[in-house]
Protein backbone atom coordinates (compact mmCIF):
# COMPACT_ATOMS: atom_id res chain seq x y z
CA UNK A 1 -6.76 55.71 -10.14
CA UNK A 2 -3.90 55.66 -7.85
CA UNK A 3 -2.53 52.38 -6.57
CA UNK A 4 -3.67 52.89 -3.00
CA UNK A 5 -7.49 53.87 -4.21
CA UNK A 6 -7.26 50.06 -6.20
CA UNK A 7 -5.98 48.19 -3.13
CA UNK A 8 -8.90 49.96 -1.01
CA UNK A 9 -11.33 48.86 -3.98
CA UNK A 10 -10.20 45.01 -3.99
CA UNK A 11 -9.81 44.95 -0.15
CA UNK A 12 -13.55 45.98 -0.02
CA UNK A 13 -14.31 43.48 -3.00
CA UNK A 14 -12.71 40.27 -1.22
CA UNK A 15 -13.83 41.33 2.48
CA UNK A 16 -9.86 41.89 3.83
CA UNK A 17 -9.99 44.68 6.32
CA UNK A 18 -6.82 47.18 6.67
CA UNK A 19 -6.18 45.77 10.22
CA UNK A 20 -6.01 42.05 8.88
CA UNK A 21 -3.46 42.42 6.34
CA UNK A 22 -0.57 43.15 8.66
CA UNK A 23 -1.62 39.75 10.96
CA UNK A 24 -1.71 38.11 7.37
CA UNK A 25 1.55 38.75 7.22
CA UNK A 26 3.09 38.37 10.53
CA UNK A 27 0.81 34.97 10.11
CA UNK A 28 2.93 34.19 6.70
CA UNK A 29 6.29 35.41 8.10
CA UNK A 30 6.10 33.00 11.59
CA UNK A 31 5.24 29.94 9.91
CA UNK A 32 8.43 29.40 8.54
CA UNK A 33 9.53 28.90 11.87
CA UNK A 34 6.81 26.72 13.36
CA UNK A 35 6.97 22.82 13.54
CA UNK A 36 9.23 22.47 10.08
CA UNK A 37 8.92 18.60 11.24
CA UNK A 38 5.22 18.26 10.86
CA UNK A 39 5.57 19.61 7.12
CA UNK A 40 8.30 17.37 5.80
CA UNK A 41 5.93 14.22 7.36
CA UNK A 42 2.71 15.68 5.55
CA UNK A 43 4.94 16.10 2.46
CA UNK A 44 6.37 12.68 2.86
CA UNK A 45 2.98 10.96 3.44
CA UNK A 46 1.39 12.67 0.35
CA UNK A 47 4.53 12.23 -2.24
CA UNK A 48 4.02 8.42 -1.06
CA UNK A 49 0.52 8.20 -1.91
CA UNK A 50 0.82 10.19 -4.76
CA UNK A 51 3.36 8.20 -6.29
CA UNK A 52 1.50 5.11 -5.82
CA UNK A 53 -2.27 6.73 -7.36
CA UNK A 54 0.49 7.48 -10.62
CA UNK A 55 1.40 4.25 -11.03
CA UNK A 56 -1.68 2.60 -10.12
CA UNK A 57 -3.58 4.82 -12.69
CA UNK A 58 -6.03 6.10 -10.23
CA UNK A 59 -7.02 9.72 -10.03
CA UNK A 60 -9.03 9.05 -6.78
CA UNK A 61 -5.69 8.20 -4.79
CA UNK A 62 -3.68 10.99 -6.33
CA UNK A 63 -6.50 13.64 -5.40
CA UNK A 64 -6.67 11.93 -1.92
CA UNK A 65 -2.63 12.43 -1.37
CA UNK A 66 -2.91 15.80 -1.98
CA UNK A 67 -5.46 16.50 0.96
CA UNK A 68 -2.37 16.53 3.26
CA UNK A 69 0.11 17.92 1.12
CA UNK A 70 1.75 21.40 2.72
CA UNK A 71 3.29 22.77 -0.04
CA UNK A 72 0.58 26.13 -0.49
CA UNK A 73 2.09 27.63 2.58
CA UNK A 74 5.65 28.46 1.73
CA UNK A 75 4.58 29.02 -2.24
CA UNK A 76 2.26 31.81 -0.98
CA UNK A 77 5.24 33.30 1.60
CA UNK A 78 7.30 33.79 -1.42
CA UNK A 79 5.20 35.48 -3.40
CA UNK A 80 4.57 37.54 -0.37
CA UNK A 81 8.11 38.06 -0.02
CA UNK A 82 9.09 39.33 -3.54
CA UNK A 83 5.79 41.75 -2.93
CA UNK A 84 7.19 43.51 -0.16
CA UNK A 85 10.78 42.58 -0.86
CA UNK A 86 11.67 40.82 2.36
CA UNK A 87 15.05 38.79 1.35
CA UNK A 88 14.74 36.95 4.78
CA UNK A 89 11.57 35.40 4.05
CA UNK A 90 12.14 35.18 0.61
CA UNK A 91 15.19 32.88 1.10
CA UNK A 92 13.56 30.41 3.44
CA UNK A 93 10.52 29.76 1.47
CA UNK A 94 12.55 29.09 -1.58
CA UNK A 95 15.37 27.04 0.61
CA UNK A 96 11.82 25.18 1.77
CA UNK A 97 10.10 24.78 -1.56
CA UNK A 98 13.45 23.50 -3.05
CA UNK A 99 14.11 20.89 -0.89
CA UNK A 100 10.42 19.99 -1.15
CA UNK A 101 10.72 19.43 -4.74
CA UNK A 102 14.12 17.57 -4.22
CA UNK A 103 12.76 15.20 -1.60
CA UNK A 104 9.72 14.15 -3.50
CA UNK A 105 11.36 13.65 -6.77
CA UNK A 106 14.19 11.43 -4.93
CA UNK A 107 11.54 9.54 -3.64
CA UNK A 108 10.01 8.80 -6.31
CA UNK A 109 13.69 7.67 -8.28
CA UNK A 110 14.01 5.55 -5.88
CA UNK A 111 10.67 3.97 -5.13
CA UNK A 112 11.08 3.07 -8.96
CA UNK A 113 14.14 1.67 -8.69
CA UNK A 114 13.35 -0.30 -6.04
CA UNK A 115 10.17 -2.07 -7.01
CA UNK A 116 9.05 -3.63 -9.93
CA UNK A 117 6.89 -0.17 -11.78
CA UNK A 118 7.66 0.48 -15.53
CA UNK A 119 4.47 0.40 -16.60
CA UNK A 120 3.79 4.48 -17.89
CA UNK A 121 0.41 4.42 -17.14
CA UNK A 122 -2.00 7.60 -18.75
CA UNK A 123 -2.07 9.54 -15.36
CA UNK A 124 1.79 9.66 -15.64
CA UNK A 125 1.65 10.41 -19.05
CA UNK A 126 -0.81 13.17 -19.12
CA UNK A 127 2.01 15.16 -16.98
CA UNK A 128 4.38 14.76 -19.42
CA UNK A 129 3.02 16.81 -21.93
CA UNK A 130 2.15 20.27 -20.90
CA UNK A 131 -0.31 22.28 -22.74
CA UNK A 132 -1.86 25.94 -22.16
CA UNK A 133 -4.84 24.38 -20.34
CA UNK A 134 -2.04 23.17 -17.55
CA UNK A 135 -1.05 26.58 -17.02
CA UNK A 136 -4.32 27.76 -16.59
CA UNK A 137 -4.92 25.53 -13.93
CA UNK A 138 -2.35 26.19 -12.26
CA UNK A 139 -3.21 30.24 -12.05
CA UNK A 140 -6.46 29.51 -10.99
CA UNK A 141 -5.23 27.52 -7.76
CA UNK A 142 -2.61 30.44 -7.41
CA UNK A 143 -5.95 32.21 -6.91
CA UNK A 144 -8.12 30.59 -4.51
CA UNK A 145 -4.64 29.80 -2.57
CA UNK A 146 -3.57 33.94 -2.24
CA UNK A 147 -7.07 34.60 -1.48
CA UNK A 148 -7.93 31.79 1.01
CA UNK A 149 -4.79 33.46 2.59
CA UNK A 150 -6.00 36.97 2.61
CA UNK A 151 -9.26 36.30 3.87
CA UNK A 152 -7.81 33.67 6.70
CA UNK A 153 -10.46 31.41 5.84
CA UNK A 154 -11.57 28.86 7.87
CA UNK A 155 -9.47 25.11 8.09
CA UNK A 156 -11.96 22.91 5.03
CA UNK A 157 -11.43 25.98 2.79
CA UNK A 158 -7.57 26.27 3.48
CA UNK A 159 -7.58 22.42 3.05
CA UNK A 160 -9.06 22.72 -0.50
CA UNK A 161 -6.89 25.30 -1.45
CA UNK A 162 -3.84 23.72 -0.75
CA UNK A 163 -5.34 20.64 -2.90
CA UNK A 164 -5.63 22.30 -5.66
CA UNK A 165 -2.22 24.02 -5.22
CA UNK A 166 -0.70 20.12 -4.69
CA UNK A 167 -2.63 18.69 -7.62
CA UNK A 168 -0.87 21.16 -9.82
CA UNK A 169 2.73 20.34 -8.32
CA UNK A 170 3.38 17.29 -6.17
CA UNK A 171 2.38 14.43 -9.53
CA UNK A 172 4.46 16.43 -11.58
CA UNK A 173 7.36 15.76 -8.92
CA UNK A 174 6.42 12.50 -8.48
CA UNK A 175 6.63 12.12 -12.70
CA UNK A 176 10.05 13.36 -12.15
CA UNK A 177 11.47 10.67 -10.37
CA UNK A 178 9.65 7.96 -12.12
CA UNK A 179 11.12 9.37 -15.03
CA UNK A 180 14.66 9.03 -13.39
CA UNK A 181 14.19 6.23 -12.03
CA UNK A 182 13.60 4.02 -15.30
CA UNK A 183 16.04 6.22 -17.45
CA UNK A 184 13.60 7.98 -19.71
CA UNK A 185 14.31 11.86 -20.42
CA UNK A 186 11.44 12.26 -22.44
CA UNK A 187 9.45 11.51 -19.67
CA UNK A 188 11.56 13.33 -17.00
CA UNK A 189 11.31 16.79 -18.77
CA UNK A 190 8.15 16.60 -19.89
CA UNK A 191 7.20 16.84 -16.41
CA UNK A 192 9.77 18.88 -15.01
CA UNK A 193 8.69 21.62 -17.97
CA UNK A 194 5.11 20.97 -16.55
CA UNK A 195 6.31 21.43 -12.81
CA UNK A 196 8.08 24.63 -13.34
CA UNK A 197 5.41 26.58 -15.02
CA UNK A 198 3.27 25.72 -12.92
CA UNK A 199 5.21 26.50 -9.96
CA UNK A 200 5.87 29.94 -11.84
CA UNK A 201 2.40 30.99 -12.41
CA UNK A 202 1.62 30.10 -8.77
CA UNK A 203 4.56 32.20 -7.39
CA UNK A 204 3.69 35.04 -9.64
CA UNK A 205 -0.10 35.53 -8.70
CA UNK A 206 0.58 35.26 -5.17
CA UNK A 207 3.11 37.47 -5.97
CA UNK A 208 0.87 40.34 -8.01
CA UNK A 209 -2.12 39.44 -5.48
């Protein structure tokens, strides 16, 4: 089976006609471009509420920050990019995702430093302890993301794709800094080893999808 006669076969099997997979991409490519200051106010707003549903112990509030969260945009442009091998695109999702991570972990340092929260409550300490079942999570959002993508789904189904792409990465951020913030490397890479492979399995299926 040659590789072309397999993309025809899952084209047909997700519903992604030839003529939609260039505007996909064009679709993919302009965003990077397009109001960069409504994404780093989504991202602020839902790193805030995050943080707070952490230290509060409530998986309701840290569910409900991620309904705004914008981070499955530029994670599915660089897997896109390393598919195709577009270096531009490549570098600005990467520059974008980086300085996402930076800025909510920062936040989160200093939020802790600032006010009076020690306390490691269990939703902070369940991401401080990766497991396999983590990672599997995490693949299975890469999923629905790359193929709510392909398909250009409508805005609720985007919506909960990007959810489930947050859940997996903006608490572990948010862990991060709370970690930093009181001093406490065990709890600081325990989270940062959770946010990376995460962050790696998502890049790679988008990539391989």
């Amino acid at each position: 089976m040659t590789k072309r006669t397999f993309q025809e076969i899952i084209q047909a099997l997700i519903g992604v006609p030839e003529e939609q997979i260039q505007d996909v991409a064009e679709a993919l490519f302009a965003s990077t471009e397009q109001r960069p200051a409504v994404y780093w106010i989504y991202l602020a707003i839902s790193g805030g509420i995050a943080y707070f549903g952490l230290v509060m112990n409530s998986t309701a509030v840290v569910i409900g920050a991620m309904l705004v969260s914008p981070l499955m945009t530029p994670l599915v442009q660089t897997g896109m990019a390393f598919a195709v091998g577009n270096p531009y695109l490549a570098l600005r999702s990467l520059i974008r995702v980086f300085l996402s991570m930076v800025g909510v972990v920062v936040f989160a340092a200093l939020t802790t430093m600032i006010l009076p929260f020690e306390q490691i409550t269990p939703e902070i300490a369940a991401r401080t302890q990766p497991n396999v079942l983590d990672l599997l999570v995490a693949l299975f959002c890469a999923v629905v993301a790359s193929l709510t993508t392909a398909r250009q789904a409508g805005d609720t189904i985007s919506a909960a794709a990007g959810t489930a792409i947050s859940i997996a990465l903006v608490p572990p951020l948010c862990v991060m800094g709370f970690g930093l913030g009181i001093l406490d490397g065990r709890i600081f890479l325990g989270s940062t080893l959770l946010f990376i492979a995460n962050l790696s399995a998502i890049i790679l299926v988008a990539d391989l999808f």
